[in-house]
Protein backbone atom coordinates (compact mmCIF):
# COMPACT_ATOMS: atom_id res chain seq x y z
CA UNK A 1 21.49 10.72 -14.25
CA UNK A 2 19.19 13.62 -15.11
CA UNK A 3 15.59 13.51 -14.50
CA UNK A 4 14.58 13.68 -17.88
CA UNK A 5 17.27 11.06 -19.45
CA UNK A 6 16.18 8.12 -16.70
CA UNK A 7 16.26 4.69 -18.59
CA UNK A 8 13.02 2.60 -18.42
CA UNK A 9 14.85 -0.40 -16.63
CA UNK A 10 15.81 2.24 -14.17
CA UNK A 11 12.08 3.79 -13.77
CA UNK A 12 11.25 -0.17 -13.17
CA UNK A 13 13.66 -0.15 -10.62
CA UNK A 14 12.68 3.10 -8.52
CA UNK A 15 8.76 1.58 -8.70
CA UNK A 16 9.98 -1.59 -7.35
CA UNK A 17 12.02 0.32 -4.67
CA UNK A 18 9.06 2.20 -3.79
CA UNK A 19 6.74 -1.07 -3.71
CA UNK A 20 9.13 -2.82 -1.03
CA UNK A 21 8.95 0.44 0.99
CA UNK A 22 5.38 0.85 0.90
CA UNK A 23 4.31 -2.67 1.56
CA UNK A 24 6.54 -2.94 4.62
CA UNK A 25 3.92 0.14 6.42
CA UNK A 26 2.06 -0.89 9.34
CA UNK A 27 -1.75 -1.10 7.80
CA UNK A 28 -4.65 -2.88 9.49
CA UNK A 29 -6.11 -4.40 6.55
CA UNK A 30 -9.30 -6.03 8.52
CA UNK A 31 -12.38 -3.79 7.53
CA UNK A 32 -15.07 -2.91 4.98
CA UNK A 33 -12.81 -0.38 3.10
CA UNK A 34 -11.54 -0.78 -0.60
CA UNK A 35 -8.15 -1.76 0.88
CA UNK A 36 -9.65 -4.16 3.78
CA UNK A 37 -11.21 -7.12 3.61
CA UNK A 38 -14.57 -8.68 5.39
CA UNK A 39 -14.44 -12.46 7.17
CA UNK A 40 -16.83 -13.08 4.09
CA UNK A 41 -14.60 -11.63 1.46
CA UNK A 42 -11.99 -14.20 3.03
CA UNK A 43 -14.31 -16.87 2.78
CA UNK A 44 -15.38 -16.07 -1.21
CA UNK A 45 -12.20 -15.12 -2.56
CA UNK A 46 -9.40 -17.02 -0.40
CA UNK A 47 -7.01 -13.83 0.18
CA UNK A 48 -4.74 -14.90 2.31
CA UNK A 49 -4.12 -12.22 5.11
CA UNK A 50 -0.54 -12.79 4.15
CA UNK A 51 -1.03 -11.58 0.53
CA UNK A 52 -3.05 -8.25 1.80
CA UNK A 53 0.16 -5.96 1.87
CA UNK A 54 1.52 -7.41 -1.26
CA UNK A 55 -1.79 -7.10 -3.22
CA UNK A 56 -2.80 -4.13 -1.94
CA UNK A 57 0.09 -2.39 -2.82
CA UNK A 58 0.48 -3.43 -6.40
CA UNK A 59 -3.43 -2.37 -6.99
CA UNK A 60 -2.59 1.05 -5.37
CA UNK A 61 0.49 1.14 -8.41
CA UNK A 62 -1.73 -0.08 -10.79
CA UNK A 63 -4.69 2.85 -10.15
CA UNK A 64 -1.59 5.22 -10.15
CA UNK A 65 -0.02 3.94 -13.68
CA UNK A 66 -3.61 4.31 -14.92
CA UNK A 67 -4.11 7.58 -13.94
CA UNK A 68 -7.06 6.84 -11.54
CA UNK A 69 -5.41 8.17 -8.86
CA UNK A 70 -2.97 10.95 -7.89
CA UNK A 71 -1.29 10.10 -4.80
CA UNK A 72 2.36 10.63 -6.27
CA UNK A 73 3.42 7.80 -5.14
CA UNK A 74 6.52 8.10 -7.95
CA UNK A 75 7.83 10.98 -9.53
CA UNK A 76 6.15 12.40 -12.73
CA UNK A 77 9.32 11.49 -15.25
CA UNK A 78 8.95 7.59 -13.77
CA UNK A 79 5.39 7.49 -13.66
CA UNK A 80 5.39 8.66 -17.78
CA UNK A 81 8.16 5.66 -18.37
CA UNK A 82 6.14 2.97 -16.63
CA UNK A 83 2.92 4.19 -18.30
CA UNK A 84 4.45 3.77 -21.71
CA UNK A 85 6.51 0.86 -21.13
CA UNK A 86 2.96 -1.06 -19.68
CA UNK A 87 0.90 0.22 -22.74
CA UNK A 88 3.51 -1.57 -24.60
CA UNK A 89 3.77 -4.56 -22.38
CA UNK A 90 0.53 -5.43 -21.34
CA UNK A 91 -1.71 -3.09 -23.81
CA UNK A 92 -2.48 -1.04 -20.59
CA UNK A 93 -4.39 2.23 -21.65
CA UNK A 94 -4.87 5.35 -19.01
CA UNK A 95 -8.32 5.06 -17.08
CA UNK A 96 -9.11 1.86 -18.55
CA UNK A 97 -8.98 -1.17 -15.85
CA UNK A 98 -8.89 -5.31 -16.96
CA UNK A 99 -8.27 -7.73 -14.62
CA UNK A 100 -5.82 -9.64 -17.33
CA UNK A 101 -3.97 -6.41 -17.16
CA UNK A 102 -3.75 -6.23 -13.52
CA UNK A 103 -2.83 -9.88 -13.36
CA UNK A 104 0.52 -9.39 -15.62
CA UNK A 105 1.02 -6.03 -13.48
CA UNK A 106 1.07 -7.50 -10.34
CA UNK A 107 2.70 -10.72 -11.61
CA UNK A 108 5.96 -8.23 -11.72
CA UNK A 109 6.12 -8.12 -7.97
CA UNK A 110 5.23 -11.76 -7.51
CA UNK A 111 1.89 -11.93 -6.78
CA UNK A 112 0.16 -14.94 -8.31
CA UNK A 113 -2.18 -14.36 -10.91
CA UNK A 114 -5.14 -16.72 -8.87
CA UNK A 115 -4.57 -13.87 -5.90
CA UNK A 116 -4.31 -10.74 -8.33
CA UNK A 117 -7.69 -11.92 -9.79
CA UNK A 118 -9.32 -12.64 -7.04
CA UNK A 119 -8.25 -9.18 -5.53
CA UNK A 120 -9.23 -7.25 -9.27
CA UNK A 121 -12.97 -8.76 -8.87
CA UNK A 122 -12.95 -8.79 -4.99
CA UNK A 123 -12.44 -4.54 -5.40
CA UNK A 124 -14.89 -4.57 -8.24
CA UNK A 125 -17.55 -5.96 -6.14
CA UNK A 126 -16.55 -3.32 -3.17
CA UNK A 127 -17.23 -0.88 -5.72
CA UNK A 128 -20.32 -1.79 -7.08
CA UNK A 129 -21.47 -2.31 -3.53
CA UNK A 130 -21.02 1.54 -2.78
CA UNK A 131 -22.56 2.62 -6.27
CA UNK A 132 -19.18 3.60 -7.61
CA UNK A 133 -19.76 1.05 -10.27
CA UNK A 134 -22.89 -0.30 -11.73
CA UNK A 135 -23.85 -2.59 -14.91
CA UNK A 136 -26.55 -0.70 -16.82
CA UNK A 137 -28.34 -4.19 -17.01
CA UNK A 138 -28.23 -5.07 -13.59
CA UNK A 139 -31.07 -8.00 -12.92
CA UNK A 140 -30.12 -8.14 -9.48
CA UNK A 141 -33.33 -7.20 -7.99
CA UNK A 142 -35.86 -8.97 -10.47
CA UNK A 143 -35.20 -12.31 -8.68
């Protein structure tokens, strides 16, 4: 099959081949990092650790497939077949994140949607906690 005439059942199945691979690596997901998570964060948001490799991955393919990140994690011809096939699917638009969105994404590799929401908002927080995100209303320190 050429590289330019790949079906999009068969792009599905090269991400999903890539997704088994990836979540199988050795990772130490303890920590204070985007992809780690605090005693606390265990407390609030009841990941299990056992959902960590599965969760993590599927955010990693869901920055990818909305071009937040480059870390080529598929092929360029799959990548442009999964991006159009989820802007059809799930109304998933380049750049532009929803945790509904991310919830049907990772729903595809069998994460529940309690555990892919938890994990959208858990990151979220991370990220407004090192100023990557803010809310330009933030009341936070008025109280």
């Amino acid at each position: 099959m050429s590289e330019n005439k790949i079906s999009t059942e068969r792009a599905w199945q090269a991400l999903h081949e890539a997704y088994r691979r990836d979540v199988k690596r050795k990772v130490n997901y303890e920590g204070t990092d985007w992809c780690e998570i605090t005693p606390e964060e265990k407390k609030v948001f009841h990941i299990a650790d056992i959902s960590m490799p599965w969760v993590v991955t599927a955010y990693r393919y869901y920055e990818e497939i909305l071009d937040l990140t480059d870390t080529d994690l598929l092929p360029p011809h799959v990548l442009a077949l999964i991006r159009k096939d989820v802007a059809e699917r799930f109304g998933m638009e380049p750049r532009m994140m929803c945790h509904t969105q991310f919830e049907n994404f990772a729903k595809i590799f069998g994460i529940s949607r309690r555990t892919a929401h938890a994990w959208f908002i858990k990151h979220e927080f991370w990220c407004v906690r090192r100023g990557i995100q803010g809310y330009d209303d933030d009341d936070e320190f008025l109280y």
